[in-house]
C-alpha atoms as a PDB file:
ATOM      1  CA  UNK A   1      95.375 126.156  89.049  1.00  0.00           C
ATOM      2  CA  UNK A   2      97.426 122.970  90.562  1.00  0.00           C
ATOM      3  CA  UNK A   3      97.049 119.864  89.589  1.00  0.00           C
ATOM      4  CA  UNK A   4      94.868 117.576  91.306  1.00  0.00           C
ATOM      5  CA  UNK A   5      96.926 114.485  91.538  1.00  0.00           C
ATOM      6  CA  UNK A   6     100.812 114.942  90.722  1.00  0.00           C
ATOM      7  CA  UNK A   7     101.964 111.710  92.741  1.00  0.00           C
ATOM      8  CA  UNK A   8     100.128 108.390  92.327  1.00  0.00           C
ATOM      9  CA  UNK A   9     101.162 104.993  94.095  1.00  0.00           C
ATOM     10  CA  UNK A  10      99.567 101.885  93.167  1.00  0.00           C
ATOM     11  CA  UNK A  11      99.950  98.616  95.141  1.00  0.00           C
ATOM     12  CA  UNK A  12     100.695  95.242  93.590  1.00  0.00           C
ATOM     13  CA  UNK A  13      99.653  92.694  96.117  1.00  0.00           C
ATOM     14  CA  UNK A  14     100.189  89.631  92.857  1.00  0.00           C
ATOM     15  CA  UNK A  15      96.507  89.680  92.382  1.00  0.00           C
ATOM     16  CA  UNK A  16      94.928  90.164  88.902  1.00  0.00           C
ATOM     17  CA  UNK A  17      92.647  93.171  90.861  1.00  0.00           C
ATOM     18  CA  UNK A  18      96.269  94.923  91.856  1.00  0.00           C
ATOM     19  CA  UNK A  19      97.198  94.163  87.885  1.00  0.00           C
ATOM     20  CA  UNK A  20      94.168  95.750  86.959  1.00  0.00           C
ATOM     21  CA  UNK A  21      94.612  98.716  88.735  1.00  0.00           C
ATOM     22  CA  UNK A  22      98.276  99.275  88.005  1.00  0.00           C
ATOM     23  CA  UNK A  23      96.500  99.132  84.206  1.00  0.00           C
ATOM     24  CA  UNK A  24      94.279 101.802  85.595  1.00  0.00           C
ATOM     25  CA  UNK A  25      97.268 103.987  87.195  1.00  0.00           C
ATOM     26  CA  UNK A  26      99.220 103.689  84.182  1.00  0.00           C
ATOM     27  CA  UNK A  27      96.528 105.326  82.236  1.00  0.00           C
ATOM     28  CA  UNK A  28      95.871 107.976  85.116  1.00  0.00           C
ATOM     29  CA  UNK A  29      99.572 108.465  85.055  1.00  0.00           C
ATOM     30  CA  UNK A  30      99.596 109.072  81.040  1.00  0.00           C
ATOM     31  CA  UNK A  31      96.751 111.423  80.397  1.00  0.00           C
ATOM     32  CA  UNK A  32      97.039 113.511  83.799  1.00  0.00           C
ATOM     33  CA  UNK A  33     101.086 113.703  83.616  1.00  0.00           C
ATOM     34  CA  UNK A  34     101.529 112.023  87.363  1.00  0.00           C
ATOM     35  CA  UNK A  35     104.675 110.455  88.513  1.00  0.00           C
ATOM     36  CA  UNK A  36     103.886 106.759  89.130  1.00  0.00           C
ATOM     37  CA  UNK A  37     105.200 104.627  91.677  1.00  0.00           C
ATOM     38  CA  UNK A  38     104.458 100.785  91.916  1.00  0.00           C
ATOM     39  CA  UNK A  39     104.795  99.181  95.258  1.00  0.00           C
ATOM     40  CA  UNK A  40     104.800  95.327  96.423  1.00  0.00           C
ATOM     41  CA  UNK A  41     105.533  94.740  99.918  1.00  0.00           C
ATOM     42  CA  UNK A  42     106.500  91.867 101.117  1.00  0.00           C
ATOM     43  CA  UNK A  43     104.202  90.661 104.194  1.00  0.00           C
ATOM     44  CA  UNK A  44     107.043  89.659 106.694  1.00  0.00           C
ATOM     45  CA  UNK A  45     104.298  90.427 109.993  1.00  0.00           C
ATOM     46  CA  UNK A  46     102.211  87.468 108.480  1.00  0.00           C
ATOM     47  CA  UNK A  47     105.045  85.367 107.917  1.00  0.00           C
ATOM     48  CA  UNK A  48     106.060  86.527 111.606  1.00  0.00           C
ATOM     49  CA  UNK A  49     102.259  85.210 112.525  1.00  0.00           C
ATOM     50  CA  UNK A  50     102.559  81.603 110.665  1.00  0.00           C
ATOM     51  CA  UNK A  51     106.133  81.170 112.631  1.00  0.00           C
ATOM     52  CA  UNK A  52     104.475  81.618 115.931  1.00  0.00           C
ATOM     53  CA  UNK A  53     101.061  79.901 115.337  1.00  0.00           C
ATOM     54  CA  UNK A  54     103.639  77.230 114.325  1.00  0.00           C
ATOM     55  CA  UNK A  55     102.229  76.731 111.278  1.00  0.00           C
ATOM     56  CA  UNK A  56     105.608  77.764 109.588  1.00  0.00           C
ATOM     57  CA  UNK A  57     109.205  76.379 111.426  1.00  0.00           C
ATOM     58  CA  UNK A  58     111.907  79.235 111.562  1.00  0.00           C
ATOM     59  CA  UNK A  59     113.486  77.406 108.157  1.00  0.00           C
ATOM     60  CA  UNK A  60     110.376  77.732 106.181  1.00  0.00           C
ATOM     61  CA  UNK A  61     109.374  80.947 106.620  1.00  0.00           C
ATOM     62  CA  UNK A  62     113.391  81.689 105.339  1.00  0.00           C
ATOM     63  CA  UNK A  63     112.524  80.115 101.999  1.00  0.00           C
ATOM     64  CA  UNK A  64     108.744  80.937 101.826  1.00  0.00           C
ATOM     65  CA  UNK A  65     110.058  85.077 102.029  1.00  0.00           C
ATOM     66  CA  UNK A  66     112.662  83.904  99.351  1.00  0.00           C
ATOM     67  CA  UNK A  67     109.941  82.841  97.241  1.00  0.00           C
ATOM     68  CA  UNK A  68     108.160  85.911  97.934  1.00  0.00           C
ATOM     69  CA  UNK A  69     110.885  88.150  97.045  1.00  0.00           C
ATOM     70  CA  UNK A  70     111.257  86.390  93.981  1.00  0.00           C
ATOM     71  CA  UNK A  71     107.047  87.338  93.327  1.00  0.00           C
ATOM     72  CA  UNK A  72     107.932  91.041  94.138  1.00  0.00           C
ATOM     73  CA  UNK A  73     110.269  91.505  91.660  1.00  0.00           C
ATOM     74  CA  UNK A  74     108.146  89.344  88.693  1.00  0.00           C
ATOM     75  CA  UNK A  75     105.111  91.378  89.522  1.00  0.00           C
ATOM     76  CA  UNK A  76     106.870  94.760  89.615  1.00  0.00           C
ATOM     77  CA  UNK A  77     108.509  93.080  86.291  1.00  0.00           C
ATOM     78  CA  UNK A  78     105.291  92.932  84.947  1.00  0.00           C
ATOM     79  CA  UNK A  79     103.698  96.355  85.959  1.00  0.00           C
ATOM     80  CA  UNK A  80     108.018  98.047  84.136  1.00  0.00           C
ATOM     81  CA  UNK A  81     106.529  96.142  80.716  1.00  0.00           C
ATOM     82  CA  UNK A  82     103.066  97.091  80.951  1.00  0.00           C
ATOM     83  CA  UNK A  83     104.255 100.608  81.843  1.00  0.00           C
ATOM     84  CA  UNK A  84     106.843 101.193  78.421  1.00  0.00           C
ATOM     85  CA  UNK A  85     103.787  99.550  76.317  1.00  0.00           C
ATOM     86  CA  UNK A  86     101.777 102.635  77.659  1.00  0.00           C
ATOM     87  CA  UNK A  87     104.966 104.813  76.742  1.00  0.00           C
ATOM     88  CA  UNK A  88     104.679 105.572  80.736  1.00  0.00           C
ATOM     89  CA  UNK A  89     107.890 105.955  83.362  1.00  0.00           C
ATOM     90  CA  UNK A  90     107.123 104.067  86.717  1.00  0.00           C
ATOM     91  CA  UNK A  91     109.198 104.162  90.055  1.00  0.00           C
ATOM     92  CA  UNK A  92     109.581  99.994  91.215  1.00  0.00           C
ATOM     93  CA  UNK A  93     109.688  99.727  95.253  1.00  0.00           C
ATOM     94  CA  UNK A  94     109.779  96.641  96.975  1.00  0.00           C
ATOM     95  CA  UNK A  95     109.613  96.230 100.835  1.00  0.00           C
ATOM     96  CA  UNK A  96     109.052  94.554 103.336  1.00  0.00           C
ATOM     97  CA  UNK A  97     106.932  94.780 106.716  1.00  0.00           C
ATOM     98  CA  UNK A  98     103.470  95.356 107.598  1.00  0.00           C
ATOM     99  CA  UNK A  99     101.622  96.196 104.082  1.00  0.00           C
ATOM    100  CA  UNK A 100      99.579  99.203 105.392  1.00  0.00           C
ATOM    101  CA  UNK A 101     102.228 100.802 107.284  1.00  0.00           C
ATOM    102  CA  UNK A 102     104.149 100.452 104.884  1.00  0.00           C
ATOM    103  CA  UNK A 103     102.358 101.998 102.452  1.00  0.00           C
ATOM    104  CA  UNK A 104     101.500 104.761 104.834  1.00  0.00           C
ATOM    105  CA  UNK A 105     105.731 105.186 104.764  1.00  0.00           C
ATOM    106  CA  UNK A 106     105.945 105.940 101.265  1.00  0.00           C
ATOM    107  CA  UNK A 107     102.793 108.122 100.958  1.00  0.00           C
ATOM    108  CA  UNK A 108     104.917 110.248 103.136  1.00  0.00           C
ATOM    109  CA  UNK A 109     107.986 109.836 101.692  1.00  0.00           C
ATOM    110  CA  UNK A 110     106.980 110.491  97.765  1.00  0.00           C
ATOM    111  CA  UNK A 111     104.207 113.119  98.871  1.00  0.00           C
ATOM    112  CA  UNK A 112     101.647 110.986  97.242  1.00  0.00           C
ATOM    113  CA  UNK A 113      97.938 112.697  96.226  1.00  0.00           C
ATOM    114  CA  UNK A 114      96.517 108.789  95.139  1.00  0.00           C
ATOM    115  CA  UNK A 115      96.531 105.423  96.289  1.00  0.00           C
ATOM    116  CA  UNK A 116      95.157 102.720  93.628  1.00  0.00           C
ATOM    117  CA  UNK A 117      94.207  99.973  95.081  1.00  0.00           C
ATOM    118  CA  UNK A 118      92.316  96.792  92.805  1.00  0.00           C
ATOM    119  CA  UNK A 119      88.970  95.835  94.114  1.00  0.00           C
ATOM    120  CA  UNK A 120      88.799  94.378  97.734  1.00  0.00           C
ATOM    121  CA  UNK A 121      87.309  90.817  98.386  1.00  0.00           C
ATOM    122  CA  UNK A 122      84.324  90.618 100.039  1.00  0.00           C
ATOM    123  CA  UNK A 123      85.042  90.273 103.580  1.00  0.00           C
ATOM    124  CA  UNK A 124      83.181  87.262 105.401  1.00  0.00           C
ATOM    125  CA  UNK A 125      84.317  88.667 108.965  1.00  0.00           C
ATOM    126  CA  UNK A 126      85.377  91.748 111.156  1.00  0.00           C
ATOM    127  CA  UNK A 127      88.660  89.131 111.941  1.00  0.00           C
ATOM    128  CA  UNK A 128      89.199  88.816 108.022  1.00  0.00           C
ATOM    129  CA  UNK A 129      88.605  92.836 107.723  1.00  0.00           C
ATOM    130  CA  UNK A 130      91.255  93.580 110.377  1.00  0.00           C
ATOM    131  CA  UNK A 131      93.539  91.015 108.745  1.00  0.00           C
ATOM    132  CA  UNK A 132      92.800  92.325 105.039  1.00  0.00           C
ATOM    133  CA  UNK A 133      95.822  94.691 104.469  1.00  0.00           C
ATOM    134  CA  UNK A 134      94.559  96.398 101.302  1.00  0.00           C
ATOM    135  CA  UNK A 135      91.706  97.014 103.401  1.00  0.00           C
ATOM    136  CA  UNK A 136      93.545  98.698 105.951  1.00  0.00           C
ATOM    137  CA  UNK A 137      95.879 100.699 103.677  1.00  0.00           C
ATOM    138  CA  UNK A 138      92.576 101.818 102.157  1.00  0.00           C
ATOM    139  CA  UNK A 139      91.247 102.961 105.893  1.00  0.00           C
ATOM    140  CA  UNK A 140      94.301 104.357 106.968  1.00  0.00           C
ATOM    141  CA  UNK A 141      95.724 105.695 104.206  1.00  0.00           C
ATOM    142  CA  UNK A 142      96.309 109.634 104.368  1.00  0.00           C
ATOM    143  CA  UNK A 143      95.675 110.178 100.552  1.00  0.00           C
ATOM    144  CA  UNK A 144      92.844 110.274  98.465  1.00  0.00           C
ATOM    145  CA  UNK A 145      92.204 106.460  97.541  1.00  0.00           C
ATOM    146  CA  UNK A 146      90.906 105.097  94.169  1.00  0.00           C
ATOM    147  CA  UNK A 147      89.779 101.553  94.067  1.00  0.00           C
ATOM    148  CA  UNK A 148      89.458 100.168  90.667  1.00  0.00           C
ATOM    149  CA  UNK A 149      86.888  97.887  89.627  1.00  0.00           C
ATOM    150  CA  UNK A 150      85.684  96.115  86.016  1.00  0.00           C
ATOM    151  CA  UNK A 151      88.537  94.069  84.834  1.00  0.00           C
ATOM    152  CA  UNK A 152      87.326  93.701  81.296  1.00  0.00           C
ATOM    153  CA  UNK A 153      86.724  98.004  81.097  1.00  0.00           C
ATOM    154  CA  UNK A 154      89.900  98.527  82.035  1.00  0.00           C
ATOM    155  CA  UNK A 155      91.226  96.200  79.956  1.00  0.00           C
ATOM    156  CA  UNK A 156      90.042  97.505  77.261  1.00  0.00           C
ATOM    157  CA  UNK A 157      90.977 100.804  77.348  1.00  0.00           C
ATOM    158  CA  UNK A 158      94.691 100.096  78.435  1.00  0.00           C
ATOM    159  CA  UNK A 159      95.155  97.595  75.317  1.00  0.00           C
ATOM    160  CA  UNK A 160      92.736 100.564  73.235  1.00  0.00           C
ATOM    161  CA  UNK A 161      95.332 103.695  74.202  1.00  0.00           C
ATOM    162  CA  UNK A 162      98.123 104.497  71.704  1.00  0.00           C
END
């Protein structure tokens, strides 16, 4: 029999919820024997939005996706560490674009079976629903999706495995 999930690509978006599930993935990852990826992508199309709502000049948005850059690669920092603590081997990606499509780009490219995603915000609008991108990833994605939920759970089994 194949196994059910041999590819497994979590999203860090900086949020403790994306922490929490990368927790959650690393787990999945060590007792099922999936390859982990962690992704961050770097939201240039809202950047692109602030520049022409002119909330952001040209210049700004420059040093506010330097800054975010700099986030990526902390947070995918973060999920490496938490990753060897669990005795686990994760893939890093950053990019940059649209978050959904872009994570619809690498679930095709690393033939991924799950998408953890950390728990969604409530949503206080259809506007803030189109504009949520985890939300979207999680609507459009071709994969089976897992959204995790219960910080302090999963907390305590990832500081509780071996």
């Amino acid at each position: 029999m194949a196994k059910i999930v041999d590819n497994v690509l979590v999203l860090v978006d900086g949020t403790e919820q994306s922490i929490t599930a990368a927790q959650y993935a690393i787990l999945l990852a060590k007792s099922t024997g999936a390859r982990l990826t962690a992704l961050y992508v770097v939201n240039t199309r809202a950047l692109t939005d602030l520049v022409k709502a002119r909330i952001f000049l040209q210049a700004e948005q420059d040093e506010y996706q330097l800054d975010l850059q700099a986030d990526a690669e902390r947070y995918l920092g973060h999920v490496r560490e938490l990753a060897e603590k669990a005795g686990v081997e994760v893939e890093t990606v950053k990019s940059s674009g649209t978050v959904h499509l872009e994570v619809r780009s690498e679930i095709a490219k690393r033939k991924i079976d799950l998408l953890v995603l950390g728990e969604l915000g409530g949503v206080r609008s259809r506007r803030d629903e189109f504009y949520d991108e985890a939300e979207r990833a999680l609507r459009t994605a071709p994969c089976a999706v897992l959204v995790v939920k219960d910080e302090d759970r999963v907390w305590g089994l990832f500081e509780g495995s071996p």
